[in-house]
Structures are given as C-alpha cells and as structure tokens.
N, C-alpha and C. Protein backbone atom coordinates (compact mmCIF):
# COMPACT_ATOMS: atom_id res chain seq x y z
N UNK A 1 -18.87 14.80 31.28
CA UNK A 1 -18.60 13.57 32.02
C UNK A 1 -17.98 12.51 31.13
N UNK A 2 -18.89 12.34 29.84
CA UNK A 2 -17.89 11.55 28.74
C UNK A 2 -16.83 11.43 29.08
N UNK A 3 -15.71 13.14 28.58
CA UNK A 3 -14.66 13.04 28.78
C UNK A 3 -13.65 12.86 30.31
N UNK A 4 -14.41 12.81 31.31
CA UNK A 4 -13.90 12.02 32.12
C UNK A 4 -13.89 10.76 32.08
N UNK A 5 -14.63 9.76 31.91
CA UNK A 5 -14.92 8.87 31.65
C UNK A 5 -13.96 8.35 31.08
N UNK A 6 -13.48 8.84 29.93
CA UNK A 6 -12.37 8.17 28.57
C UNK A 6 -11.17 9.00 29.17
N UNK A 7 -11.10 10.06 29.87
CA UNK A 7 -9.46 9.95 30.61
C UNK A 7 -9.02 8.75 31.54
N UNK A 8 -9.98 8.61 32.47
CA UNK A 8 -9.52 7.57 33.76
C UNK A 8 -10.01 5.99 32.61
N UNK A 9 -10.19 6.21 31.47
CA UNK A 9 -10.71 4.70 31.27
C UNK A 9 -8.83 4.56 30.29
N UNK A 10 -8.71 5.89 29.68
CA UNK A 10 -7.32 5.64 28.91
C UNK A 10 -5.76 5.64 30.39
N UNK A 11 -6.13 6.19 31.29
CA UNK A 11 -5.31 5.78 32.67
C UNK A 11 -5.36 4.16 32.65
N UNK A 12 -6.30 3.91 32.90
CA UNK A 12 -6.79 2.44 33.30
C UNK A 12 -5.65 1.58 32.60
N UNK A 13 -6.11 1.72 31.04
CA UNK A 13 -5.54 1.27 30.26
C UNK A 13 -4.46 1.58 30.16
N UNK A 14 -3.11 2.92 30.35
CA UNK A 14 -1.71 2.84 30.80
C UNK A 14 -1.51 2.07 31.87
N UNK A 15 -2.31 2.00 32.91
CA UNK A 15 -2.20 1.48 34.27
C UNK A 15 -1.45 0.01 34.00
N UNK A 16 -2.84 -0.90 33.21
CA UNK A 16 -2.40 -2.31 33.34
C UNK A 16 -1.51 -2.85 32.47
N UNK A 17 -0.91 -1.50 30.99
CA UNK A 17 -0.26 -2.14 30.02
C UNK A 17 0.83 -1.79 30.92
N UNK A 18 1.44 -0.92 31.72
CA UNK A 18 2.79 -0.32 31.88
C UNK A 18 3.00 -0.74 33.65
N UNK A 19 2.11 -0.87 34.02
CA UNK A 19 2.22 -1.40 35.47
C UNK A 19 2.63 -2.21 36.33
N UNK A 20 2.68 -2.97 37.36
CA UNK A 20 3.00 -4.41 37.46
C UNK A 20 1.93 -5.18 37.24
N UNK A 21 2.31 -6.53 37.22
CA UNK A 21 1.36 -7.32 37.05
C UNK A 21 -0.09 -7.52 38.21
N UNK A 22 -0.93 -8.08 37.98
CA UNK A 22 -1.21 -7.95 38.97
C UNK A 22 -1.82 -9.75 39.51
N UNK A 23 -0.96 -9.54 40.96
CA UNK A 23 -0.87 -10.88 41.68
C UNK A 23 -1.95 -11.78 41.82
N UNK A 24 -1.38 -12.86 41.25
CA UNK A 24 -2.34 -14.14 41.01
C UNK A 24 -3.31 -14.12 40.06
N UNK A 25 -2.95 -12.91 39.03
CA UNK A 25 -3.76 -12.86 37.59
C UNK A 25 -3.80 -13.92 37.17
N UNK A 26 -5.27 -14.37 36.72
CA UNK A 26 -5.67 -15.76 36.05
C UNK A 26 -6.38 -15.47 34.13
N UNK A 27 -6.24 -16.24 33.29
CA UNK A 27 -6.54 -16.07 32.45
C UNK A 27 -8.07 -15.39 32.42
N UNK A 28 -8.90 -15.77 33.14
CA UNK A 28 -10.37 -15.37 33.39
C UNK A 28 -10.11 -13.61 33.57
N UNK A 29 -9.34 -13.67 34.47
CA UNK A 29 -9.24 -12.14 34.27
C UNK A 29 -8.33 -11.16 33.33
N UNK A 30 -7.37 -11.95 32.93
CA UNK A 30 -6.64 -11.31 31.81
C UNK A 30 -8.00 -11.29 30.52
N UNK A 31 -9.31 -12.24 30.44
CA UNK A 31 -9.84 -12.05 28.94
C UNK A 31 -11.32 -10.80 29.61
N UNK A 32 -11.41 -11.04 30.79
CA UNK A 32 -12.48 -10.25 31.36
C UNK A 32 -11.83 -8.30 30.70
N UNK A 33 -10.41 -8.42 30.98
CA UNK A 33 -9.73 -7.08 30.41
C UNK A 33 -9.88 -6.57 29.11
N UNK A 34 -9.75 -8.03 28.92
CA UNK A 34 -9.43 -8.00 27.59
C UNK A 34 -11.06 -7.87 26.53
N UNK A 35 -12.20 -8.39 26.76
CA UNK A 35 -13.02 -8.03 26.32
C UNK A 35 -13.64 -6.39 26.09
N UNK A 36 -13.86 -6.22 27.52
CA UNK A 36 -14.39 -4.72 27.69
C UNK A 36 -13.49 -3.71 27.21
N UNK A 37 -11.95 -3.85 27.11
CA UNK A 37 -11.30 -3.45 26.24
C UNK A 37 -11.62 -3.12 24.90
N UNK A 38 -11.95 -4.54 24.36
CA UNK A 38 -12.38 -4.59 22.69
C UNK A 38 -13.11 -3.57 22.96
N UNK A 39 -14.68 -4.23 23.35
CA UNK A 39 -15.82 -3.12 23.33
C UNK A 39 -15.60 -1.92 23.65
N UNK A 40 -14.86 -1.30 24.51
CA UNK A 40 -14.82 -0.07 24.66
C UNK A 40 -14.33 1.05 23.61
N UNK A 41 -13.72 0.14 22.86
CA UNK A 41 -12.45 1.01 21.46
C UNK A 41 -12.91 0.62 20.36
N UNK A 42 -13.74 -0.64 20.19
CA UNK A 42 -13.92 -0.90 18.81
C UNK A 42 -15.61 -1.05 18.62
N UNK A 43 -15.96 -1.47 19.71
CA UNK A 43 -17.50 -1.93 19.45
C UNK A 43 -18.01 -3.60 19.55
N UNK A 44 -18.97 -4.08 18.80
CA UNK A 44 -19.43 -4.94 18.76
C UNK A 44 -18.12 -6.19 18.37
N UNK A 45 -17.96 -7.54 18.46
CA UNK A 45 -16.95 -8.39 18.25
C UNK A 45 -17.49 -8.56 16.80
N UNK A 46 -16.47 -8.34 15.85
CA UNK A 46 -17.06 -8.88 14.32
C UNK A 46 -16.16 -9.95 13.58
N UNK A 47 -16.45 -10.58 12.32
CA UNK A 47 -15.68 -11.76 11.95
C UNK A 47 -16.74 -13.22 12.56
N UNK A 48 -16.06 -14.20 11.77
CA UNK A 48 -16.40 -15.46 12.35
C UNK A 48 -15.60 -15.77 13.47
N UNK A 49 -16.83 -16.78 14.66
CA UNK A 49 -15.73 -17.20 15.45
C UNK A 49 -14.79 -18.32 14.96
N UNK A 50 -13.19 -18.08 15.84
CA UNK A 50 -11.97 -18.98 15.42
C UNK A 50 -12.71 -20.38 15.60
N UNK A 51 -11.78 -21.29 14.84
CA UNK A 51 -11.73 -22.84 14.38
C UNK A 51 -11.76 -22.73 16.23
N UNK A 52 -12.19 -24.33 17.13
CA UNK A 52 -11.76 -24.61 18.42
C UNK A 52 -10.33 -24.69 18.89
N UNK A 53 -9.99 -25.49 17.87
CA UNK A 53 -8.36 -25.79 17.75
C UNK A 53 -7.60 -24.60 18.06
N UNK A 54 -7.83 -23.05 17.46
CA UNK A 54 -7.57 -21.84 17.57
C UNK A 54 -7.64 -21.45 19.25
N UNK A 55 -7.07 -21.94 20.14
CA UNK A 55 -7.57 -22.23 21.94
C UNK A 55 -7.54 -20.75 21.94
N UNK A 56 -5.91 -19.53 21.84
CA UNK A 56 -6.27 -18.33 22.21
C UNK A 56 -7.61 -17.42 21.74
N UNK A 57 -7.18 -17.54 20.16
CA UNK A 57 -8.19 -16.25 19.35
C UNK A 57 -9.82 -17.14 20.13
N UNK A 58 -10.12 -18.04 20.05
CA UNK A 58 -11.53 -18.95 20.28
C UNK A 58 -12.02 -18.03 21.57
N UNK A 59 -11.29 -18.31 22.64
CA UNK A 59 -11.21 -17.65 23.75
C UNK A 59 -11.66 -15.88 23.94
N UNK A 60 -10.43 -15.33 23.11
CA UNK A 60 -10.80 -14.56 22.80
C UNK A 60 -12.41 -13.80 22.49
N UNK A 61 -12.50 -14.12 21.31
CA UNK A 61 -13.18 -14.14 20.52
C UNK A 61 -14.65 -14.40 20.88
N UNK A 62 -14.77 -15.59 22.07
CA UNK A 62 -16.06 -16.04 22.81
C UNK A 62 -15.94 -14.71 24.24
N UNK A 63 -14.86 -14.33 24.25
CA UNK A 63 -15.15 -13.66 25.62
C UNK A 63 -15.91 -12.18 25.12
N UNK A 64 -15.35 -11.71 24.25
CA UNK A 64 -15.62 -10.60 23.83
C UNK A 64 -16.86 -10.67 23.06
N UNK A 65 -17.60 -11.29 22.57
CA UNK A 65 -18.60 -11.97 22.07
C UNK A 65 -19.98 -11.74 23.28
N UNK A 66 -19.34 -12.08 23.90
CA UNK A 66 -20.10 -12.55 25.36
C UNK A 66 -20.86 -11.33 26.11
N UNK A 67 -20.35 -10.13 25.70
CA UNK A 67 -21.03 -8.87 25.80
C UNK A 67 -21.43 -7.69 24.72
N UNK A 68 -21.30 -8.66 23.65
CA UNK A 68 -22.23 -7.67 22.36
C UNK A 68 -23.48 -7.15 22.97
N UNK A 69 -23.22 -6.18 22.31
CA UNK A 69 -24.26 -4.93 22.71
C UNK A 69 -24.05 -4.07 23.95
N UNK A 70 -23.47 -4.32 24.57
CA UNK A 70 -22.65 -3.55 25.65
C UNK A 70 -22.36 -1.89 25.11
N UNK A 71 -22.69 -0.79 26.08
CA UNK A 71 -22.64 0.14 25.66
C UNK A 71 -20.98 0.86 26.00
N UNK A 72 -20.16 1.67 24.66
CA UNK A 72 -18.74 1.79 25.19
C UNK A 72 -18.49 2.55 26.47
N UNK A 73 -19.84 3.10 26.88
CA UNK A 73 -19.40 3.93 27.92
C UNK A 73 -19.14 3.47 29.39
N UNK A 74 -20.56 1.89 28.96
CA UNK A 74 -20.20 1.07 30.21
C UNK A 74 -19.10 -0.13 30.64
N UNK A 75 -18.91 -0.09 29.09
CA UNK A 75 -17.87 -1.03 28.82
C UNK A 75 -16.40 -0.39 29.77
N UNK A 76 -16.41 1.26 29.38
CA UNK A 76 -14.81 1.70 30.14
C UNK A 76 -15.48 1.80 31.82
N UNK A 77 -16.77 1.54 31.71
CA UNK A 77 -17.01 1.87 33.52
C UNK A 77 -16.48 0.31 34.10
N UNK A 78 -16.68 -1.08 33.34
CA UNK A 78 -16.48 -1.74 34.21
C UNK A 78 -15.13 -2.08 34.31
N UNK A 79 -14.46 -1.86 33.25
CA UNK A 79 -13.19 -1.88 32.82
C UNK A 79 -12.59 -1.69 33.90
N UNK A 80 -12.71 0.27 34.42
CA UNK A 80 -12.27 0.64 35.62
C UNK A 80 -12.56 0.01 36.90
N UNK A 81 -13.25 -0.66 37.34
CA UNK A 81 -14.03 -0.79 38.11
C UNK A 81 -13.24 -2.16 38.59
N UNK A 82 -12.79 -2.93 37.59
CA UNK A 82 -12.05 -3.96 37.69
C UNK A 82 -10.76 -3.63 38.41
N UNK A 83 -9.84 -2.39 38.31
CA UNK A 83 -8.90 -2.03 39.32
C UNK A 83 -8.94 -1.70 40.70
N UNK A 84 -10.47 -1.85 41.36
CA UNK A 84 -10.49 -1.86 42.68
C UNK A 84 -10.59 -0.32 42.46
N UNK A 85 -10.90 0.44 43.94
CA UNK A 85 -11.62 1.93 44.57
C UNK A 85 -9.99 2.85 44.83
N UNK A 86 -8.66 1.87 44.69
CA UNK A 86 -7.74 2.94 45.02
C UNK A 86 -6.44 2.82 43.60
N UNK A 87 -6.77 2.25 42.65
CA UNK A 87 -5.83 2.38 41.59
C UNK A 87 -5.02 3.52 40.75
N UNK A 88 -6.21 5.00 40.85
CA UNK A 88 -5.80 6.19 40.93
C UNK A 88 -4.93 6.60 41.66
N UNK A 89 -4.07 6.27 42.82
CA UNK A 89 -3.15 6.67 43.90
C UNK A 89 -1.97 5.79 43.43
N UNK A 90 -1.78 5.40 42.67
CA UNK A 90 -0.82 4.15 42.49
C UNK A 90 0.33 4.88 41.62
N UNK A 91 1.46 4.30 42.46
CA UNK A 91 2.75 5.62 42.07
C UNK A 91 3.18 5.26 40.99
N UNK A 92 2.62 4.41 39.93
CA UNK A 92 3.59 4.02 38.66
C UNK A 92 2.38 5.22 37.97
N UNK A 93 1.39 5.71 38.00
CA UNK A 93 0.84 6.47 37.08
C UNK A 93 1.65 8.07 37.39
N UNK A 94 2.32 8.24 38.26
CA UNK A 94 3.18 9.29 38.39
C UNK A 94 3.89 9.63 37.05
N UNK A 95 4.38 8.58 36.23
CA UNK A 95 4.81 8.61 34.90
C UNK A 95 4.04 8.94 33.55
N UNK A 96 2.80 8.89 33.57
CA UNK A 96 1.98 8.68 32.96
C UNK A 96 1.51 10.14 32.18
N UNK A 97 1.30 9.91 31.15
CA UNK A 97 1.04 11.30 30.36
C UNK A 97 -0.18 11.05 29.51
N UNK A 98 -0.34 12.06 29.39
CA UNK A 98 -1.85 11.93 27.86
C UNK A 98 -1.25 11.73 26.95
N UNK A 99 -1.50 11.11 25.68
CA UNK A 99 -0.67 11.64 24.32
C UNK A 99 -1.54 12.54 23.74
C-alpha cells in the first residue's frame, strides 16, 4: 500500500507542478501545498525560523512548521486529498510518466 500511496502522492505532485492552475488559488492554499509537500519528502521543518521582514521564507517556514511531527505517509494522504475525489481522471495526467 506504501507504494501506492507514493505513486498517486508523486501524480499529485506532477499534477499541480505541470497542470493548470487551479482557479481562485489563494496563498493559504498555495502554502497548505506547500507544507505537506516539505513533510512528505523531507520530514520535520529544520533551521531557524526567517527574520519577519523575510514575508515569503517566514511564511513558509511557519506553515511547514505548523505540522512537525506529521507522519510522511499522512502528510502525502492529505496532500492528495487536497485535489478533490476526481483529479485522477484529469486529461493533463495523460502525459505523465514515472521517472
């Protein structure tokens, strides 16, 4: 199951880098991606957090922060989960390959 898991979670992830955008994306949800992302590939958020002044990395950095300890497996479940119940049918993954 793992390795299902980390196919449709590395889909996911062709999905939203190569895909269209998706309509009325707000920063909240571009860092919501963007966290469980981290966690899912790297783990725990490490380093100090950025200066305030630093608005992106800060952001960053607090979002991904925000679910330390998060396990990677659930990290790619919510990941997916974030593309809605029909993102698998979606004709731009027609292109899409494993490497």
């Amino acid at each position: 199951m793992a390795d299902d898991l980390e196919t449709r979670f590395n889909k996911a992830v062709w999905l939203i880098r190569n895909g269209p955008p998706i309509e009325g994306g707000t920063n909240e949800q571009k860092l919501t991606f963007y966290k469980l992302y981290k966690q899912a590939t790297v783990g725990d958020v490490t380093g100090s957090q950025p200066w305030a002044v630093q608005l992106e990395a800060r952001a960053k950095w607090d979002a991904w922060a925000s679910i330390k300890g998060m396990a990677k497996e659930e990290a790619m479940r919510q990941y997916i989960a974030l593309l809605g119940d029909d993102w698998e049918s979606h004709e731009k993954l027609a292109e899409y390959s494993a490497e």
